[in-house]
C-alpha atoms as a PDB file:
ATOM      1  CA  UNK A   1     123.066  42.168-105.697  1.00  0.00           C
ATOM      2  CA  UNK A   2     122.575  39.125-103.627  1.00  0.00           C
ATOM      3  CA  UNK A   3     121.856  38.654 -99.488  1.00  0.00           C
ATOM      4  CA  UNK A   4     124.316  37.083 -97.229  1.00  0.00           C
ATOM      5  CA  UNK A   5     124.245  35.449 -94.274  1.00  0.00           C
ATOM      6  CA  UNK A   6     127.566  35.424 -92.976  1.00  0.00           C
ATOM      7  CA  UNK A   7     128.357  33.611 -89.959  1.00  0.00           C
ATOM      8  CA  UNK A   8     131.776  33.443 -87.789  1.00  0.00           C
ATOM      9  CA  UNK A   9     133.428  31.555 -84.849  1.00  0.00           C
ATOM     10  CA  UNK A  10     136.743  32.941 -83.906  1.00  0.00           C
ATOM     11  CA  UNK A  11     138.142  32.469 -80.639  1.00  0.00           C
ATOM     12  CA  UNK A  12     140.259  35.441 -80.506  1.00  0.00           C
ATOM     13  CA  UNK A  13     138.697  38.707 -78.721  1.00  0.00           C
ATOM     14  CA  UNK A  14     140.829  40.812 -80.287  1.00  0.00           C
ATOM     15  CA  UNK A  15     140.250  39.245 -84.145  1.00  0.00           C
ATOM     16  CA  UNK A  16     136.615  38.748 -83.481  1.00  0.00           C
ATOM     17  CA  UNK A  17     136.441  42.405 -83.021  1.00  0.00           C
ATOM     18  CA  UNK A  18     137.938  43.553 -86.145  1.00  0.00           C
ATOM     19  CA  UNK A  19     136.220  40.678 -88.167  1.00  0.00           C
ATOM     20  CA  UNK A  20     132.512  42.453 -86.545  1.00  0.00           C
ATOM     21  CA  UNK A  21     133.524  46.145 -87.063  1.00  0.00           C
ATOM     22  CA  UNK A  22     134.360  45.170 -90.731  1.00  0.00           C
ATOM     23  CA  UNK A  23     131.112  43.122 -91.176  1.00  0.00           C
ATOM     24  CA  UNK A  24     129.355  46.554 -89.548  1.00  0.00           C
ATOM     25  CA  UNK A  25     130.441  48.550 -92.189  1.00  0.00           C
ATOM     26  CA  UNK A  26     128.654  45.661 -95.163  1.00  0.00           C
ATOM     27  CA  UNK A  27     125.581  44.497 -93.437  1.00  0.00           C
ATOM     28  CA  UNK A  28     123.467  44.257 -90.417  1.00  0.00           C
ATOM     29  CA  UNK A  29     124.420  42.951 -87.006  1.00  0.00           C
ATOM     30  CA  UNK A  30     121.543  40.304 -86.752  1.00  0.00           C
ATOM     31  CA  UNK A  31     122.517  37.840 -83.703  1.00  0.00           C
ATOM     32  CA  UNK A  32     125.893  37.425 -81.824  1.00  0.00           C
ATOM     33  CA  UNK A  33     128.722  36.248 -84.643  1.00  0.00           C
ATOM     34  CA  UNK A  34     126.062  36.661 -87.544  1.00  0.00           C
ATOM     35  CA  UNK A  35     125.538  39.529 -90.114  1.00  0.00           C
ATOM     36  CA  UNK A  36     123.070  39.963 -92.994  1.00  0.00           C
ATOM     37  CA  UNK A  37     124.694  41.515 -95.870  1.00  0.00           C
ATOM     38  CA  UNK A  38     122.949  43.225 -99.338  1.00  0.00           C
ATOM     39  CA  UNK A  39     126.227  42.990-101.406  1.00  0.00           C
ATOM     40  CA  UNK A  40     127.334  43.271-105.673  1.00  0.00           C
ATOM     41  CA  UNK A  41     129.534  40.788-106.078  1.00  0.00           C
ATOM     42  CA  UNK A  42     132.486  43.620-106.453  1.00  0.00           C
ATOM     43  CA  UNK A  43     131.980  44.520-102.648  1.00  0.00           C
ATOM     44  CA  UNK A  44     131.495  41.005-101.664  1.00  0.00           C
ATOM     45  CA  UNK A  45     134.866  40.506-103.343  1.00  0.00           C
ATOM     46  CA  UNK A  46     136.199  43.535-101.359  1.00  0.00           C
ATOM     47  CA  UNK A  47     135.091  42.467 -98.120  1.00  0.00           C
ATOM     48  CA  UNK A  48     136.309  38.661 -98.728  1.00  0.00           C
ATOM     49  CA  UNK A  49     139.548  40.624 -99.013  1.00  0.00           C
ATOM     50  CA  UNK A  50     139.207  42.697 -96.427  1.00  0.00           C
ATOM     51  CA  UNK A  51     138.492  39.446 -94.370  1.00  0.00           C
ATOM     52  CA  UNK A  52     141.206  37.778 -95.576  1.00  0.00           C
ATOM     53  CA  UNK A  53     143.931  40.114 -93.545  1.00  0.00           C
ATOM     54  CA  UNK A  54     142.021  39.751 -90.327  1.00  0.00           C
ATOM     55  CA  UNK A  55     140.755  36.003 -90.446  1.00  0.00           C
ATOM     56  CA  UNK A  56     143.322  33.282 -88.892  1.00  0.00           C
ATOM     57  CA  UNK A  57     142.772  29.943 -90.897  1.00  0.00           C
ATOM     58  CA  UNK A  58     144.001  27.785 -88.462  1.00  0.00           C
ATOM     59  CA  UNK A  59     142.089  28.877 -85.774  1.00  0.00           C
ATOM     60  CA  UNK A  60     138.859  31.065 -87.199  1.00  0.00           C
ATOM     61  CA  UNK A  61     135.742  29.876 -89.106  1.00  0.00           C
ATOM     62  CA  UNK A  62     134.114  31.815 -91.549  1.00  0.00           C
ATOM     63  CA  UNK A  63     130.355  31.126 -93.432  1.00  0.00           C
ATOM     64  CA  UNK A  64     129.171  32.693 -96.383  1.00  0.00           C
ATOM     65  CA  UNK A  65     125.637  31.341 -96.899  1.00  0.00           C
ATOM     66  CA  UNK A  66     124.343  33.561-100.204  1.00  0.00           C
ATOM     67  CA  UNK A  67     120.314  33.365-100.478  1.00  0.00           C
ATOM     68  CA  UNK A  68     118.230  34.026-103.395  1.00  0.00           C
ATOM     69  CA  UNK A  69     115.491  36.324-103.928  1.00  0.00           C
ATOM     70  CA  UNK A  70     112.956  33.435-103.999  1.00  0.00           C
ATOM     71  CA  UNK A  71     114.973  32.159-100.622  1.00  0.00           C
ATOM     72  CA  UNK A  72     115.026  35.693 -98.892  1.00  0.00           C
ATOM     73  CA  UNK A  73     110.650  35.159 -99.084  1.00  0.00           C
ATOM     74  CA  UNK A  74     110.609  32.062 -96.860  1.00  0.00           C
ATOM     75  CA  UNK A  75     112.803  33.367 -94.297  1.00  0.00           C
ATOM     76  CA  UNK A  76     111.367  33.243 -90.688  1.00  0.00           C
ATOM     77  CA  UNK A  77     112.624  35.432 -87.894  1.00  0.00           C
ATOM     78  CA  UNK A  78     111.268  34.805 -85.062  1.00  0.00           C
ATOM     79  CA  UNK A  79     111.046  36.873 -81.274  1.00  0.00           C
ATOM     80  CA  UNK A  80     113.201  39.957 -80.584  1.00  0.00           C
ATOM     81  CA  UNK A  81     116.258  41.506 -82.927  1.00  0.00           C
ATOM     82  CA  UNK A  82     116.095  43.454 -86.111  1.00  0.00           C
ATOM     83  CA  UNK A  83     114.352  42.576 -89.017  1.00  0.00           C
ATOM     84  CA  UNK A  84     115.380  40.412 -92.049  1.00  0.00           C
ATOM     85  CA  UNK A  85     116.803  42.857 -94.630  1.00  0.00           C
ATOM     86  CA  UNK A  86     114.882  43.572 -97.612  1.00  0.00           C
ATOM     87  CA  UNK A  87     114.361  41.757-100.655  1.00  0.00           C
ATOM     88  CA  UNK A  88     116.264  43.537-103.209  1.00  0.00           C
ATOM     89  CA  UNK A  89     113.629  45.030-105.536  1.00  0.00           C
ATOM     90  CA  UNK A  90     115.264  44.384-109.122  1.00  0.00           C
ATOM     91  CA  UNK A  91     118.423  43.001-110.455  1.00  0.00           C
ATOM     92  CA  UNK A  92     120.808  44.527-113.177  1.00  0.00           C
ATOM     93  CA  UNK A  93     122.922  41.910-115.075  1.00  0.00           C
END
Protein backbone atom coordinates (compact mmCIF):
# COMPACT_ATOMS: atom_id res chain seq x y z
CA UNK A 1 0.00 0.00 0.00
CA UNK A 2 1.51 3.32 -0.70
CA UNK A 3 0.14 7.23 0.13
CA UNK A 4 -0.81 9.59 -2.55
CA UNK A 5 -0.99 12.94 -2.92
CA UNK A 6 -3.01 13.60 -5.78
CA UNK A 7 -3.44 16.97 -7.00
CA UNK A 8 -5.82 18.44 -9.93
CA UNK A 9 -6.53 21.66 -11.96
CA UNK A 10 -9.45 21.34 -14.23
CA UNK A 11 -11.28 24.19 -15.38
CA UNK A 12 -14.51 22.58 -15.97
CA UNK A 13 -17.21 22.79 -12.98
CA UNK A 14 -18.95 20.12 -14.11
CA UNK A 15 -15.62 17.61 -14.64
CA UNK A 16 -14.03 18.94 -11.54
CA UNK A 17 -16.96 17.62 -9.75
CA UNK A 18 -16.94 14.15 -10.88
CA UNK A 19 -13.03 14.02 -10.78
CA UNK A 20 -13.61 15.10 -6.54
CA UNK A 21 -16.60 12.74 -5.88
CA UNK A 22 -14.41 9.91 -7.40
CA UNK A 23 -11.26 10.97 -5.43
CA UNK A 24 -13.93 10.99 -2.20
CA UNK A 25 -14.61 7.59 -2.55
CA UNK A 26 -10.19 6.65 -2.49
CA UNK A 27 -8.85 9.15 -0.09
CA UNK A 28 -9.26 12.18 1.98
CA UNK A 29 -10.34 15.62 0.88
CA UNK A 30 -7.23 17.52 2.32
CA UNK A 31 -7.26 21.20 0.66
CA UNK A 32 -9.30 22.55 -2.37
CA UNK A 33 -8.21 20.26 -5.68
CA UNK A 34 -5.98 17.93 -3.39
CA UNK A 35 -6.68 14.41 -1.91
CA UNK A 36 -4.55 12.06 0.22
CA UNK A 37 -5.01 8.59 -0.82
CA UNK A 38 -3.88 5.02 1.16
CA UNK A 39 -4.07 2.87 -2.07
CA UNK A 40 -2.66 -1.12 -3.33
CA UNK A 41 -1.50 -0.60 -6.42
CA UNK A 42 -4.72 -2.70 -7.86
CA UNK A 43 -7.06 0.24 -6.66
CA UNK A 44 -4.66 2.84 -7.67
CA UNK A 45 -4.88 1.15 -11.06
CA UNK A 46 -8.72 1.22 -10.75
CA UNK A 47 -9.03 4.70 -9.92
CA UNK A 48 -6.35 5.82 -12.73
CA UNK A 49 -9.07 4.17 -14.80
CA UNK A 50 -11.78 5.47 -13.35
CA UNK A 51 -10.01 8.91 -13.93
CA UNK A 52 -9.30 8.27 -17.20
CA UNK A 53 -13.22 8.52 -18.43
CA UNK A 54 -13.72 11.76 -16.58
CA UNK A 55 -10.27 13.63 -17.10
CA UNK A 56 -10.04 15.91 -20.43
CA UNK A 57 -6.28 15.85 -21.59
CA UNK A 58 -6.35 18.82 -23.40
CA UNK A 59 -7.70 20.90 -20.96
CA UNK A 60 -7.30 19.08 -17.25
CA UNK A 61 -4.14 18.44 -15.16
CA UNK A 62 -3.73 15.63 -13.08
CA UNK A 63 -0.69 14.87 -10.20
CA UNK A 64 0.07 11.73 -8.73
CA UNK A 65 2.84 12.44 -6.21
CA UNK A 66 3.32 8.69 -4.39
CA UNK A 67 5.31 9.13 -0.89
CA UNK A 68 7.12 6.58 0.99
CA UNK A 69 6.79 5.41 4.39
CA UNK A 70 10.10 7.10 5.39
CA UNK A 71 8.56 10.34 3.34
CA UNK A 72 4.99 10.14 5.00
CA UNK A 73 7.35 10.86 8.67
CA UNK A 74 8.63 14.27 7.56
CA UNK A 75 5.45 15.56 6.41
CA UNK A 76 4.38 18.95 7.97
CA UNK A 77 0.81 20.14 8.07
CA UNK A 78 0.47 23.09 9.27
CA UNK A 79 -2.87 25.41 10.72
CA UNK A 80 -6.47 24.23 10.21
CA UNK A 81 -7.79 21.02 7.93
CA UNK A 82 -7.64 17.35 8.63
CA UNK A 83 -4.81 15.50 9.53
CA UNK A 84 -2.11 13.76 7.39
CA UNK A 85 -3.31 10.15 6.94
CA UNK A 86 -1.58 7.50 8.69
CA UNK A 87 1.52 5.81 8.08
CA UNK A 88 0.61 2.47 6.92
CA UNK A 89 1.73 0.12 9.71
CA UNK A 90 3.29 -2.91 7.63
CA UNK A 91 3.66 -3.86 4.07
CA UNK A 92 2.83 -7.29 2.35
CA UNK A 93 4.86 -7.98 -0.86
Amino acid sequence: MLFYVIVYDIPCNKRRQKVHDLLKAYGTWVQYSTFECRLTQSKFKELCQKLRKKVNFSQDSLRFYPLSSHTMLQIQSWGIGPPTSRVPESVVI
